[in-house]
PDB file of N, CA and C in Angstrom:
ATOM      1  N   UNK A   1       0.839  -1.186   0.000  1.00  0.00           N
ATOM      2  CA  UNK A   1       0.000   0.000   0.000  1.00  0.00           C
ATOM      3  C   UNK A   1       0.879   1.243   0.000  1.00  0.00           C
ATOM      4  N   UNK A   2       0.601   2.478  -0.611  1.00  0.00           N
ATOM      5  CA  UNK A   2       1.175   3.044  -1.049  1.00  0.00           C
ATOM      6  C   UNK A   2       0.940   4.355   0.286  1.00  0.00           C
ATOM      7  N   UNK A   3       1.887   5.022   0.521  1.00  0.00           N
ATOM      8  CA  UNK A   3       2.120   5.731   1.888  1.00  0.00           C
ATOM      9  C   UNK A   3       1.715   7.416   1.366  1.00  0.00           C
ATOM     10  N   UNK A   4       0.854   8.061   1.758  1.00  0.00           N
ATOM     11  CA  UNK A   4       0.284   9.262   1.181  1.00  0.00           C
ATOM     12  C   UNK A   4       1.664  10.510   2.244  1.00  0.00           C
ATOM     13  N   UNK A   5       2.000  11.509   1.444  1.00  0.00           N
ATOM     14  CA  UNK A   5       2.174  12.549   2.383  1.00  0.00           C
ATOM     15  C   UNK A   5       1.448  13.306   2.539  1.00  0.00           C
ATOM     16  N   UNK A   6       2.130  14.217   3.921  1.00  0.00           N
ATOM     17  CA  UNK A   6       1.187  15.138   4.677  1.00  0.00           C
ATOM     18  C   UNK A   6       1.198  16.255   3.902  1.00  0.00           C
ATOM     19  N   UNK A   7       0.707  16.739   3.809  1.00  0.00           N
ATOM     20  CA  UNK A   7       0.637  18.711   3.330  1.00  0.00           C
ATOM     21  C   UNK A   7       1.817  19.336   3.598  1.00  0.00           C
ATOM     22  N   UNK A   8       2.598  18.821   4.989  1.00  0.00           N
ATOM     23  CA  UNK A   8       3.568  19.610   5.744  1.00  0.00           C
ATOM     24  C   UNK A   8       5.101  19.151   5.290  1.00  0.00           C
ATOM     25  N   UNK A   9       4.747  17.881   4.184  1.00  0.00           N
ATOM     26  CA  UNK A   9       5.652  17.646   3.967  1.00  0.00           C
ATOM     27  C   UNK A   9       6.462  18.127   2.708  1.00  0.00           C
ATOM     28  N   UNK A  10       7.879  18.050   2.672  1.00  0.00           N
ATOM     29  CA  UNK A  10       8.282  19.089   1.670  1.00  0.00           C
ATOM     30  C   UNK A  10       7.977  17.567   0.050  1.00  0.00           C
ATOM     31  N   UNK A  11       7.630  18.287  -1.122  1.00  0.00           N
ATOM     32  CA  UNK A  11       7.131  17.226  -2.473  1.00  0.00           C
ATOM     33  C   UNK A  11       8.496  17.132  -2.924  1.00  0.00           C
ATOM     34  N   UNK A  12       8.553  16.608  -4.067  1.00  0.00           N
ATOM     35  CA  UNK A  12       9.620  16.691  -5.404  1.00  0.00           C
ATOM     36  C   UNK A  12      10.703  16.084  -5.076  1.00  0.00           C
ATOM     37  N   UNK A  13      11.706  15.695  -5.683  1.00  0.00           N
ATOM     38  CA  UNK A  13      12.684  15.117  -5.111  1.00  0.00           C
ATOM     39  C   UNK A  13      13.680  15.455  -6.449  1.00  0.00           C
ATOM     40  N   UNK A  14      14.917  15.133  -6.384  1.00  0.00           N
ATOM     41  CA  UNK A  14      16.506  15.571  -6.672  1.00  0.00           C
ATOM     42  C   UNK A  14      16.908  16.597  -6.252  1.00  0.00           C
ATOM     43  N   UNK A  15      17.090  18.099  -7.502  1.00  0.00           N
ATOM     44  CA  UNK A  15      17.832  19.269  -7.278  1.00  0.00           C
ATOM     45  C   UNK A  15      17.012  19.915  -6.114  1.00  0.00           C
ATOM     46  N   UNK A  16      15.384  19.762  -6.449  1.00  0.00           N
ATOM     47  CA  UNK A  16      14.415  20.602  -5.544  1.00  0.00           C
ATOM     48  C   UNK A  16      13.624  20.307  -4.962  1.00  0.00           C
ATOM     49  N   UNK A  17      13.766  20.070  -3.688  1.00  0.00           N
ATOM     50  CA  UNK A  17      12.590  18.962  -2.809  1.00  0.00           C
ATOM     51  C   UNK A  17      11.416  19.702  -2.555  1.00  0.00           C
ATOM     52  N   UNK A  18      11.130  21.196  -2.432  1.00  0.00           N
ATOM     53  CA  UNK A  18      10.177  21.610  -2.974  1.00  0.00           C
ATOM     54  C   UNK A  18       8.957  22.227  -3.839  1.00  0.00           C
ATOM     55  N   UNK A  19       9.303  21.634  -4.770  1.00  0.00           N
ATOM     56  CA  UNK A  19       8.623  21.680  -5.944  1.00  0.00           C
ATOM     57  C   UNK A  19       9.440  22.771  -7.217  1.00  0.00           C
ATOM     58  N   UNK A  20       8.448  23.056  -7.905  1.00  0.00           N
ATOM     59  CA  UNK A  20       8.583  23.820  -9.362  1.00  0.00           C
ATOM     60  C   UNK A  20       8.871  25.567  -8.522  1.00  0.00           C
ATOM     61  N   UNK A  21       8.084  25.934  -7.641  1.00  0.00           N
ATOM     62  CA  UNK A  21       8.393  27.366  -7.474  1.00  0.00           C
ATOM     63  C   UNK A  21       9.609  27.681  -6.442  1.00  0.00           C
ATOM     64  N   UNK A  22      10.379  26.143  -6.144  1.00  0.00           N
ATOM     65  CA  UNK A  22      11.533  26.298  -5.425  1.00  0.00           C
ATOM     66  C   UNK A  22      11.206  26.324  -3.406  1.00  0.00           C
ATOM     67  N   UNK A  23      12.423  26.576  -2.514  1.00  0.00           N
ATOM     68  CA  UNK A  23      12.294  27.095  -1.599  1.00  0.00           C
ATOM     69  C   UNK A  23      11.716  27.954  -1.085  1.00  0.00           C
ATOM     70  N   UNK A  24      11.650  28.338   0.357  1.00  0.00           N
ATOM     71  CA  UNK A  24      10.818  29.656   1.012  1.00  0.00           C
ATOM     72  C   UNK A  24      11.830  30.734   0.386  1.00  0.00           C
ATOM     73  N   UNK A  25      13.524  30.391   0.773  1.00  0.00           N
ATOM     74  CA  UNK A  25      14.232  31.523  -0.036  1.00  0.00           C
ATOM     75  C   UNK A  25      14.553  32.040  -1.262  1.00  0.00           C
ATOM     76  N   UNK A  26      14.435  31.026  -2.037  1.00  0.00           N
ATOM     77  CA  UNK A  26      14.104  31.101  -3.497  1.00  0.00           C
ATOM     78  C   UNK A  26      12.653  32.047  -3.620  1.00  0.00           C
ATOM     79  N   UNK A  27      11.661  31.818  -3.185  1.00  0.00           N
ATOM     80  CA  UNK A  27      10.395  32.502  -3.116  1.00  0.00           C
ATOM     81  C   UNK A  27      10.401  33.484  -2.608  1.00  0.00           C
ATOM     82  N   UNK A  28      10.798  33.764  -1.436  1.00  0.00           N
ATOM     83  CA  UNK A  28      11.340  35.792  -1.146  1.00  0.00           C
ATOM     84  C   UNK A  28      11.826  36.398  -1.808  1.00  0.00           C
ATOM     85  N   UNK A  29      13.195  35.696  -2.604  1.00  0.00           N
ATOM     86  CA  UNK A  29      13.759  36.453  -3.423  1.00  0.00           C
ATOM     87  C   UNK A  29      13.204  36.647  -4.924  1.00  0.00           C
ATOM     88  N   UNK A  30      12.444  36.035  -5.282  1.00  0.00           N
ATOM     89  CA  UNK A  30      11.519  35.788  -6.506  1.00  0.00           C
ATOM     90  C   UNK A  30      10.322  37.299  -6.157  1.00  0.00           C
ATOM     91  N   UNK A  31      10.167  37.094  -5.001  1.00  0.00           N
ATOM     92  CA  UNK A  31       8.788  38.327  -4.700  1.00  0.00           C
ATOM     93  C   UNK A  31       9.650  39.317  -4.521  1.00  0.00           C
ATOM     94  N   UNK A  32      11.207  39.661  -3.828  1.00  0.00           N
ATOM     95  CA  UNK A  32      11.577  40.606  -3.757  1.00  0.00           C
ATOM     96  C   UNK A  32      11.840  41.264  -5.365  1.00  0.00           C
ATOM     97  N   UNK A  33      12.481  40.598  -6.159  1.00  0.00           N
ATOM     98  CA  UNK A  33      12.980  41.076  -7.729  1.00  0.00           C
ATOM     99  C   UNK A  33      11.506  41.690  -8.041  1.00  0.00           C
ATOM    100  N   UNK A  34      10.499  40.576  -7.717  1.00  0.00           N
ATOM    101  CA  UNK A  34       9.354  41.106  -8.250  1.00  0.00           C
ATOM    102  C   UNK A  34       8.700  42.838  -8.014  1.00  0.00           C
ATOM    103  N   UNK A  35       8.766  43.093  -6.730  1.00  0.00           N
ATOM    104  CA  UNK A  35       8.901  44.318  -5.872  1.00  0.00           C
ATOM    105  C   UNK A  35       9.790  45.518  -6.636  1.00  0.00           C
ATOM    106  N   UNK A  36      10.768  44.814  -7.008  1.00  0.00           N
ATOM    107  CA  UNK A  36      11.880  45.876  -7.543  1.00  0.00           C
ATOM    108  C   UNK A  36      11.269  46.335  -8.484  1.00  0.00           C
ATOM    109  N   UNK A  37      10.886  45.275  -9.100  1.00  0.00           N
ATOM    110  CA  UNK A  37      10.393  45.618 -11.015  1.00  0.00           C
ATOM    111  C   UNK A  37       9.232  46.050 -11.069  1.00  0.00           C
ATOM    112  N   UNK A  38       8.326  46.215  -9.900  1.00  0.00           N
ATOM    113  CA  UNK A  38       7.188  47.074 -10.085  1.00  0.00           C
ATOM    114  C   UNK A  38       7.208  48.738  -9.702  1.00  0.00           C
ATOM    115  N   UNK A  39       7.963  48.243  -8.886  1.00  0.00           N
ATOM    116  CA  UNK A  39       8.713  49.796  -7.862  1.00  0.00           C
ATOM    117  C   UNK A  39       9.246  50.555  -9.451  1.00  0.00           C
ATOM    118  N   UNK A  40       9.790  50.244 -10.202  1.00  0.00           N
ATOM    119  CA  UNK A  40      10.864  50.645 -11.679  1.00  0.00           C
ATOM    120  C   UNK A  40       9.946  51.428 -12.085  1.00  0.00           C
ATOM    121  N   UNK A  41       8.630  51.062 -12.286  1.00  0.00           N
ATOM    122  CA  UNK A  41       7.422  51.614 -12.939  1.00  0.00           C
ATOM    123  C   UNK A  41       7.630  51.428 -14.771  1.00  0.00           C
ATOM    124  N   UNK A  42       8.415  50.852 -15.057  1.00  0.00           N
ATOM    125  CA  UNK A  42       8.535  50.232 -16.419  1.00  0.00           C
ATOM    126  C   UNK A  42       8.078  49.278 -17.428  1.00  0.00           C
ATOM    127  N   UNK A  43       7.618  48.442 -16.241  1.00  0.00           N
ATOM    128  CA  UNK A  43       6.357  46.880 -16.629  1.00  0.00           C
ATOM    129  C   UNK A  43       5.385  47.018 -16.435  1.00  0.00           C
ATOM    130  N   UNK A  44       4.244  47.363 -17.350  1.00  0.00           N
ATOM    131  CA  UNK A  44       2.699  47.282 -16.962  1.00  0.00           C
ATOM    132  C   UNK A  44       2.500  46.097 -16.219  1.00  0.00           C
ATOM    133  N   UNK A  45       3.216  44.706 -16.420  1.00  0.00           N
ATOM    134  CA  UNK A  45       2.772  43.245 -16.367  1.00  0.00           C
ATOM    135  C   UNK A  45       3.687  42.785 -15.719  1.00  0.00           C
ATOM    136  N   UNK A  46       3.891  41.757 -14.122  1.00  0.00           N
ATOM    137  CA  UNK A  46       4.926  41.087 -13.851  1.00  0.00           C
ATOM    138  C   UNK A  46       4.760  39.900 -13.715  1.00  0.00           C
ATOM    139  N   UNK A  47       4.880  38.927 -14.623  1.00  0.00           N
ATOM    140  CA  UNK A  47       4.596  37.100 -14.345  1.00  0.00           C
ATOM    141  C   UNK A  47       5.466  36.285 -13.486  1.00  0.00           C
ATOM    142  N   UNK A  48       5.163  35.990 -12.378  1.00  0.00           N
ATOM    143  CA  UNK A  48       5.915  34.771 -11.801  1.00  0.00           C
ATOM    144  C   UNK A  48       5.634  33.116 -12.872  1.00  0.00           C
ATOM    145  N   UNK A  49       6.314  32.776 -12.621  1.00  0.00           N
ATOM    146  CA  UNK A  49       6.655  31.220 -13.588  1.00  0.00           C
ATOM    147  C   UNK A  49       6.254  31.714 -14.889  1.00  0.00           C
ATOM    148  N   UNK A  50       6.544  32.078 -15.961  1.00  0.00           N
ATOM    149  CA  UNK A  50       6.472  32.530 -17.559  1.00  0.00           C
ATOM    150  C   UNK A  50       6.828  31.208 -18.171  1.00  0.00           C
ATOM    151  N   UNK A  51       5.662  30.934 -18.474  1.00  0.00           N
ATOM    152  CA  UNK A  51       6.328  29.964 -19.800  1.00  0.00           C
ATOM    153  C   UNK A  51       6.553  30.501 -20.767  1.00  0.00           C
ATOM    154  N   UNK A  52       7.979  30.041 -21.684  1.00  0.00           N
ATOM    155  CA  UNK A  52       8.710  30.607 -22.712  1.00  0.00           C
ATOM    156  C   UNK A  52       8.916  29.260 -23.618  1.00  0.00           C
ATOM    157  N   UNK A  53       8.220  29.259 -25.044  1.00  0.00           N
ATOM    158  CA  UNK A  53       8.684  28.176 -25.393  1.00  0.00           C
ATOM    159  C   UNK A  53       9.650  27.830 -26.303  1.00  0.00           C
ATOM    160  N   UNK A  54      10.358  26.953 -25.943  1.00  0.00           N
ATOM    161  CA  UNK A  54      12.019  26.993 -26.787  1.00  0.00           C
ATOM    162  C   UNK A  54      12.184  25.787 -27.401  1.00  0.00           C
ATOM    163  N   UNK A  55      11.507  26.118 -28.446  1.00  0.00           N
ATOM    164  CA  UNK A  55      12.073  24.649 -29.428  1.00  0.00           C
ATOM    165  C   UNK A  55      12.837  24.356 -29.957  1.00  0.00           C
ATOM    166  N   UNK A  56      13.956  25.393 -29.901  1.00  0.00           N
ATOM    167  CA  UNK A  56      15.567  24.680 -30.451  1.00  0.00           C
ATOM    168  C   UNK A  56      15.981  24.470 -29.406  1.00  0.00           C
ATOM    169  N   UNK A  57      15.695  24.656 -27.722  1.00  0.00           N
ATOM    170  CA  UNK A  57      16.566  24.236 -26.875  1.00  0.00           C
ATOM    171  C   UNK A  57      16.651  23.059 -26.499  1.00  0.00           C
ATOM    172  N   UNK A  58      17.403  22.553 -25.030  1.00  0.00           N
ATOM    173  CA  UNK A  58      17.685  21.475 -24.522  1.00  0.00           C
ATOM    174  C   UNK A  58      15.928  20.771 -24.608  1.00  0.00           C
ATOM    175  N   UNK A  59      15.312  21.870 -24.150  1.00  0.00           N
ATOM    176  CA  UNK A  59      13.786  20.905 -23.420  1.00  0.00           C
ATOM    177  C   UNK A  59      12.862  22.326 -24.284  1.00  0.00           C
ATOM    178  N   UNK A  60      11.563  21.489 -24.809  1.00  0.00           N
ATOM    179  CA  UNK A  60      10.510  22.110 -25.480  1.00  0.00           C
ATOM    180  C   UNK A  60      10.277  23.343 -24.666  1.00  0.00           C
ATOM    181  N   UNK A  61      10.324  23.801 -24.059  1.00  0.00           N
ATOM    182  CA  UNK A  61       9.782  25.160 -23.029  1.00  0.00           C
ATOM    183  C   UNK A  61       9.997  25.141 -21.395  1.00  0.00           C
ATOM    184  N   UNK A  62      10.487  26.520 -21.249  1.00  0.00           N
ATOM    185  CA  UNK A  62      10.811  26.498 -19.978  1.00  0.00           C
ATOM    186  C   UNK A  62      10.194  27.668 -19.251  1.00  0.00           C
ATOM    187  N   UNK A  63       9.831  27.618 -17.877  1.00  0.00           N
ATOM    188  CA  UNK A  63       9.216  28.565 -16.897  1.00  0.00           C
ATOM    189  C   UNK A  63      10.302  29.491 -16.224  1.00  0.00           C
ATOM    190  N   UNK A  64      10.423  30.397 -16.349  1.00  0.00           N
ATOM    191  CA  UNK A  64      11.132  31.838 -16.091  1.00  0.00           C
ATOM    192  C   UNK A  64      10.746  32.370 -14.674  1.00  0.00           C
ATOM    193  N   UNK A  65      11.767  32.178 -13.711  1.00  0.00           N
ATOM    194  CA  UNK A  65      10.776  32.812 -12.323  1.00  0.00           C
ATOM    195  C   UNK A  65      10.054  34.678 -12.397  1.00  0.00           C
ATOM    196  N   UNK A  66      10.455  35.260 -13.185  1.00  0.00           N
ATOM    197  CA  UNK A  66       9.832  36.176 -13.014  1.00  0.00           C
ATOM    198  C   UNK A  66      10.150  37.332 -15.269  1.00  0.00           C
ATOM    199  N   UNK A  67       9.180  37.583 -15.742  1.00  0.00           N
ATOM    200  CA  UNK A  67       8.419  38.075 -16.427  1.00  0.00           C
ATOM    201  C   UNK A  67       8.206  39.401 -16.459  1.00  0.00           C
ATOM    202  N   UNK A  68       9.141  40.559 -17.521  1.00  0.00           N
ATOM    203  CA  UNK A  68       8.535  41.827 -17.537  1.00  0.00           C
ATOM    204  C   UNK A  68       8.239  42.298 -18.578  1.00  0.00           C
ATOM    205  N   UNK A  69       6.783  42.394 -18.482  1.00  0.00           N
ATOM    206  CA  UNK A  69       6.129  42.922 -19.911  1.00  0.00           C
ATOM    207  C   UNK A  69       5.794  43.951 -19.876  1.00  0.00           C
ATOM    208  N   UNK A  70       5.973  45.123 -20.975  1.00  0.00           N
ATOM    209  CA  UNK A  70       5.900  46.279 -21.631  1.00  0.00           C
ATOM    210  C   UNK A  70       4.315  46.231 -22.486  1.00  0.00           C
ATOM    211  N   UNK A  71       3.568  46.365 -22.400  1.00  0.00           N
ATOM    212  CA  UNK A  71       2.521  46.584 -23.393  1.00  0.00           C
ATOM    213  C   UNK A  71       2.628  45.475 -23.898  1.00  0.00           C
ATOM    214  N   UNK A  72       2.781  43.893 -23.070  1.00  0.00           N
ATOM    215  CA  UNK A  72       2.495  42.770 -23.808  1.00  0.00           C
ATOM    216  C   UNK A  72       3.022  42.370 -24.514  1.00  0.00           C
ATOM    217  N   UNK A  73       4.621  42.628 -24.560  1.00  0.00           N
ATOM    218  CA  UNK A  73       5.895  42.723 -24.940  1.00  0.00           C
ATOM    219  C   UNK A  73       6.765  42.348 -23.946  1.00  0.00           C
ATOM    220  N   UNK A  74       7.499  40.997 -23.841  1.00  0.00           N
ATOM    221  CA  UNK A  74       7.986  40.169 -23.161  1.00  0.00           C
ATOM    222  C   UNK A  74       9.377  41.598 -23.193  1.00  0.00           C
ATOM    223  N   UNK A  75      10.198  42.215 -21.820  1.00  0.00           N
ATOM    224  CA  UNK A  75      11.292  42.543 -21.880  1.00  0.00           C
ATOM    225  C   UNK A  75      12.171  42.128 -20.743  1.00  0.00           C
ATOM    226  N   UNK A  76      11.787  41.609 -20.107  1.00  0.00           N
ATOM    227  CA  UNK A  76      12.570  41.490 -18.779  1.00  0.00           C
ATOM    228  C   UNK A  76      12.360  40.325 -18.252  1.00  0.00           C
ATOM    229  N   UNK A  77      13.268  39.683 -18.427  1.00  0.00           N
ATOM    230  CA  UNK A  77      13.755  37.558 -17.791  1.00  0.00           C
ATOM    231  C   UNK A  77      14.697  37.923 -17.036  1.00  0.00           C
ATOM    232  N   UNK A  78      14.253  37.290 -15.572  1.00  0.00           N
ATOM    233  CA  UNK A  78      14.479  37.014 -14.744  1.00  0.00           C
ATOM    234  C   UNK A  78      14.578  35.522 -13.710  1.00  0.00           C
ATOM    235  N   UNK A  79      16.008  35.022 -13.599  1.00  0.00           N
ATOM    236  CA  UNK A  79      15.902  33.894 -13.086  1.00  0.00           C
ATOM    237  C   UNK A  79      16.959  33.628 -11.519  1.00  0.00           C
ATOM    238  N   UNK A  80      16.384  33.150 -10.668  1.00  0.00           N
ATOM    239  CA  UNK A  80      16.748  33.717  -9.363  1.00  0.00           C
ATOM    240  C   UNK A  80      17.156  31.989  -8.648  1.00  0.00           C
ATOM    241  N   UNK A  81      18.419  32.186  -8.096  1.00  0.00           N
ATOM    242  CA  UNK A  81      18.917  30.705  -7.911  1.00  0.00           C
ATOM    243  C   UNK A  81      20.247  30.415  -6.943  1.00  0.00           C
ATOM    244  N   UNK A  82      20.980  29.327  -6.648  1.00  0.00           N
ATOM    245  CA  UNK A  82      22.091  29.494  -5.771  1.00  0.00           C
ATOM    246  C   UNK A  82      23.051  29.277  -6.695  1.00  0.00           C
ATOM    247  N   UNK A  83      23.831  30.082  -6.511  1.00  0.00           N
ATOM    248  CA  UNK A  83      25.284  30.603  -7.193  1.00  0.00           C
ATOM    249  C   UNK A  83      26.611  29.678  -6.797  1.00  0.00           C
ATOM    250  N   UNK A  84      27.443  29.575  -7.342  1.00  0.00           N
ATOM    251  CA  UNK A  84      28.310  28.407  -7.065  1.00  0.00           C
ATOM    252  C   UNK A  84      29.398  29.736  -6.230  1.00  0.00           C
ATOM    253  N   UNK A  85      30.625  28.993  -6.209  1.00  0.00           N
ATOM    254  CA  UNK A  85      31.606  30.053  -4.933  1.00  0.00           C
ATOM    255  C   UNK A  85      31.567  31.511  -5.530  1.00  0.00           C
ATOM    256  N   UNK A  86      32.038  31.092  -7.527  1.00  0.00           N
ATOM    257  CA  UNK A  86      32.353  32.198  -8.054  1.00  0.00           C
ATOM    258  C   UNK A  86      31.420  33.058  -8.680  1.00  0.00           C
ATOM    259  N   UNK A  87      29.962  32.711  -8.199  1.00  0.00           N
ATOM    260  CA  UNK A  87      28.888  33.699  -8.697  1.00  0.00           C
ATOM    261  C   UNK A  87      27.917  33.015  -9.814  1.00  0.00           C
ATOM    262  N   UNK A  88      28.150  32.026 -10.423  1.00  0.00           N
ATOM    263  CA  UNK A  88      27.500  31.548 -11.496  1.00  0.00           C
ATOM    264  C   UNK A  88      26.628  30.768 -11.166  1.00  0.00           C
ATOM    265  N   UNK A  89      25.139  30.755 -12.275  1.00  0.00           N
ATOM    266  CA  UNK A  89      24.675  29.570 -11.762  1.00  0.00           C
ATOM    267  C   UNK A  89      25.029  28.391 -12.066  1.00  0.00           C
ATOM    268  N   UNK A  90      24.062  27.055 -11.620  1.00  0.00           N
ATOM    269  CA  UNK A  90      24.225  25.685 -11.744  1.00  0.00           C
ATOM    270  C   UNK A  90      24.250  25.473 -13.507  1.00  0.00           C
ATOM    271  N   UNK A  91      25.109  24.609 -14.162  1.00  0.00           N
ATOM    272  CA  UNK A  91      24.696  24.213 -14.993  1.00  0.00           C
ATOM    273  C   UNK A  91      22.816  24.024 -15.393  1.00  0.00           C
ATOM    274  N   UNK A  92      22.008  23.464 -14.800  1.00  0.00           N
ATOM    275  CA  UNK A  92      20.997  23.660 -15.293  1.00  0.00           C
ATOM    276  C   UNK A  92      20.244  24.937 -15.719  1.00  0.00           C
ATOM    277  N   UNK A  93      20.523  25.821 -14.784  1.00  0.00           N
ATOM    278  CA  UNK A  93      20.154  26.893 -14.877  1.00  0.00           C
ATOM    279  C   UNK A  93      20.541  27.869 -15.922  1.00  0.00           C
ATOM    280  N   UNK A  94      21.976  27.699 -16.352  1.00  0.00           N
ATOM    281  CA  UNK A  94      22.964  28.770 -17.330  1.00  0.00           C
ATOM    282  C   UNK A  94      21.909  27.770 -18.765  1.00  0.00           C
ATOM    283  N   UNK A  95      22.025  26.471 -18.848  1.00  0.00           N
ATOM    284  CA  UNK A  95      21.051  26.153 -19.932  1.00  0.00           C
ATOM    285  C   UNK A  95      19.726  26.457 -20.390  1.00  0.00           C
ATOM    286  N   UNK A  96      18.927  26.908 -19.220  1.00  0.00           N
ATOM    287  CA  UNK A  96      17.638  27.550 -18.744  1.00  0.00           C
ATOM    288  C   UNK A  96      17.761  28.808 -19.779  1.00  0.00           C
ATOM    289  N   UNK A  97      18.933  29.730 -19.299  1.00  0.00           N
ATOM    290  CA  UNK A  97      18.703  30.593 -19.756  1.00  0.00           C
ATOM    291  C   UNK A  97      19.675  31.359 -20.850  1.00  0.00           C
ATOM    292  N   UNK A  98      20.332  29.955 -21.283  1.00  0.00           N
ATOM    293  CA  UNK A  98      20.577  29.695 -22.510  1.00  0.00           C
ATOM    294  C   UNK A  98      19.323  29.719 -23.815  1.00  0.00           C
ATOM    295  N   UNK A  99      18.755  28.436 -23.499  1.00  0.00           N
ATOM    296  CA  UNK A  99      17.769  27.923 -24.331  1.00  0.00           C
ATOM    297  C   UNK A  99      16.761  29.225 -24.332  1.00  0.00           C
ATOM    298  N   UNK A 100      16.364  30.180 -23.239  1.00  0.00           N
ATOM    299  CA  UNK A 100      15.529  31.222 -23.021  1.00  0.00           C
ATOM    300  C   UNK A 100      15.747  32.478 -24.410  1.00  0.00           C
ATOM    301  N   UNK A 101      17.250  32.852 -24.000  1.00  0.00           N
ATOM    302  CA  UNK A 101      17.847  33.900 -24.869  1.00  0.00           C
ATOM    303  C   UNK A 101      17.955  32.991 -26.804  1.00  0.00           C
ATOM    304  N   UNK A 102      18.028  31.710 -26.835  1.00  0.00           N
ATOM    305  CA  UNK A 102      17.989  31.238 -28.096  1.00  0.00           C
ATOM    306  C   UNK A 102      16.878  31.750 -28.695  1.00  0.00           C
ATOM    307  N   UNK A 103      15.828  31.649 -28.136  1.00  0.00           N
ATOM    308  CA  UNK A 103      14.072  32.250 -27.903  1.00  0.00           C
ATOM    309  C   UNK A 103      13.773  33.220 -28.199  1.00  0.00           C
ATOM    310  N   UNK A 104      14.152  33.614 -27.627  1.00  0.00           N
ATOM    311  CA  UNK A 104      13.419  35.596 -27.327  1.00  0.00           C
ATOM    312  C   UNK A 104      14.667  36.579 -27.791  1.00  0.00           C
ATOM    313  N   UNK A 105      15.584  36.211 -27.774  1.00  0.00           N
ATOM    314  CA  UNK A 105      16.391  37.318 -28.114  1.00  0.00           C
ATOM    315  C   UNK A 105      16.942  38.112 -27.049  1.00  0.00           C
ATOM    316  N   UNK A 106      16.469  37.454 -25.634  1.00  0.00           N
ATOM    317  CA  UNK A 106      16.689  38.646 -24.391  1.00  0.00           C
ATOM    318  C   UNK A 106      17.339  37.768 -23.251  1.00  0.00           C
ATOM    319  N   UNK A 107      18.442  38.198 -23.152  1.00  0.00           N
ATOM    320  CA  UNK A 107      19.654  37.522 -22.307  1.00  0.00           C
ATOM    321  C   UNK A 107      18.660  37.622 -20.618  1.00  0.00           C
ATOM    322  N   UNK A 108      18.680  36.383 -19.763  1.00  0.00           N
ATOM    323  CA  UNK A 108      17.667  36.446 -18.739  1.00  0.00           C
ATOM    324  C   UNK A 108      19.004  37.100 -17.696  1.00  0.00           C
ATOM    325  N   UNK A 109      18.104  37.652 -17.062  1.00  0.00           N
ATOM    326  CA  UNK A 109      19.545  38.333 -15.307  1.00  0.00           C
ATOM    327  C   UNK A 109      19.269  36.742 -14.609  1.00  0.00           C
ATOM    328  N   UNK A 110      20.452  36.905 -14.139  1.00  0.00           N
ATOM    329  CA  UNK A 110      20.366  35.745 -12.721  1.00  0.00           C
ATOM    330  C   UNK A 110      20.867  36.323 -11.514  1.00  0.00           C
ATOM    331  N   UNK A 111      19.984  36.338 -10.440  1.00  0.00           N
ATOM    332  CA  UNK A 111      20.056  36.675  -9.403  1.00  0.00           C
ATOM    333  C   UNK A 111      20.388  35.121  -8.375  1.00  0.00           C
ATOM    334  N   UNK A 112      21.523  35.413  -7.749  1.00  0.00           N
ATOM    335  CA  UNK A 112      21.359  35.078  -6.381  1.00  0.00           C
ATOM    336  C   UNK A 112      21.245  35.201  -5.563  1.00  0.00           C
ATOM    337  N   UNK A 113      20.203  34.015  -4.902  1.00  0.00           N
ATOM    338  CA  UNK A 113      19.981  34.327  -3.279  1.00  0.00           C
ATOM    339  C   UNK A 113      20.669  33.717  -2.062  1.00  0.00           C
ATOM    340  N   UNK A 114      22.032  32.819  -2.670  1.00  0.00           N
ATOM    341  CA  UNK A 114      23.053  32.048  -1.514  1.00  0.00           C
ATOM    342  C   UNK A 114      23.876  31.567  -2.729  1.00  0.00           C
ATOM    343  N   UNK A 115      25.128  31.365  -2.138  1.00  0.00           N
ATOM    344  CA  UNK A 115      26.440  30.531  -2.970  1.00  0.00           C
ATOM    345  C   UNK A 115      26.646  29.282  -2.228  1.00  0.00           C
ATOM    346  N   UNK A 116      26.587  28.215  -2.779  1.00  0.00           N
ATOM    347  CA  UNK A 116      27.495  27.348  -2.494  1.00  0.00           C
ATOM    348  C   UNK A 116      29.154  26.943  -1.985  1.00  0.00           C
ATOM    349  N   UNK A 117      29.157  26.651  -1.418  1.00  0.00           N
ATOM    350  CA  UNK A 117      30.735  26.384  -0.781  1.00  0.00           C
ATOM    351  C   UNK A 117      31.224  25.585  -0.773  1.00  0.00           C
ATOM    352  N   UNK A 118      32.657  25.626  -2.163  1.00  0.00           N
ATOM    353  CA  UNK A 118      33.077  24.628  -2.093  1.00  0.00           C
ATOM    354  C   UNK A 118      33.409  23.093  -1.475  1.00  0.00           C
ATOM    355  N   UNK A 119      33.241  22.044  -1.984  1.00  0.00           N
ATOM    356  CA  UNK A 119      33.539  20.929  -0.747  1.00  0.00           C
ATOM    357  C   UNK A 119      35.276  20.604  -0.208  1.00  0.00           C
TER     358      UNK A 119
END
């Protein structure tokens, strides 16, 4: 019989044990960028998770943590994540927003919200 979890428990499993919209700190810092970019007064529109679809990339389409649209005019990709010692993101992520900019034409920012430390 198959063992149900609780609500309280964290889902997903490998890179991100809690799910698609990440950590609690991943998620502050996702609402903080978000904050910034409304504060700018430059984006009529701010999307958390944007699907972008990229069919020459690694994977058919990918979700963008945060979305700034101009009059319905995609300008501002934003992807928010933990940084290795020297500032970069994870391989998955630099492909993320690789495959993103193959797309759209618009190089995504990456923000971090913690670095990793070397082992």
């Amino acid at each position: 019989m198959l063992k149900r979890k609780k609500n309280s428990e964290k889902t997903g499993s490998g890179r991100n044990r809690w799910g698609r919209k990440g950590s609690p700190e991943h998620q502050e810092e996702v609402e903080r960028q978000a904050e910034i970019l409304r504060e700018s007064g430059n984006y009529n529109q701010i999307n958390k998770e944007y699907l972008i679809n990229t069919p020459e990339g690694i994977r058919r389409y990918r979700l963008v943590d945060l979305a700034g649209l101009s009059h319905g005019v995609l300008s501002r990709i934003i992807e928010v994540g933990v940084a290795d010692e020297d500032g970069n993101p994870p391989k998955y992520t630099q492909e993320a927003i690789d495959d993103v900019e193959k797309a759209t034409g618009i190089r995504a920012l990456f923000i971090a919200y913690k670095s990793r430390k070397k082992k």
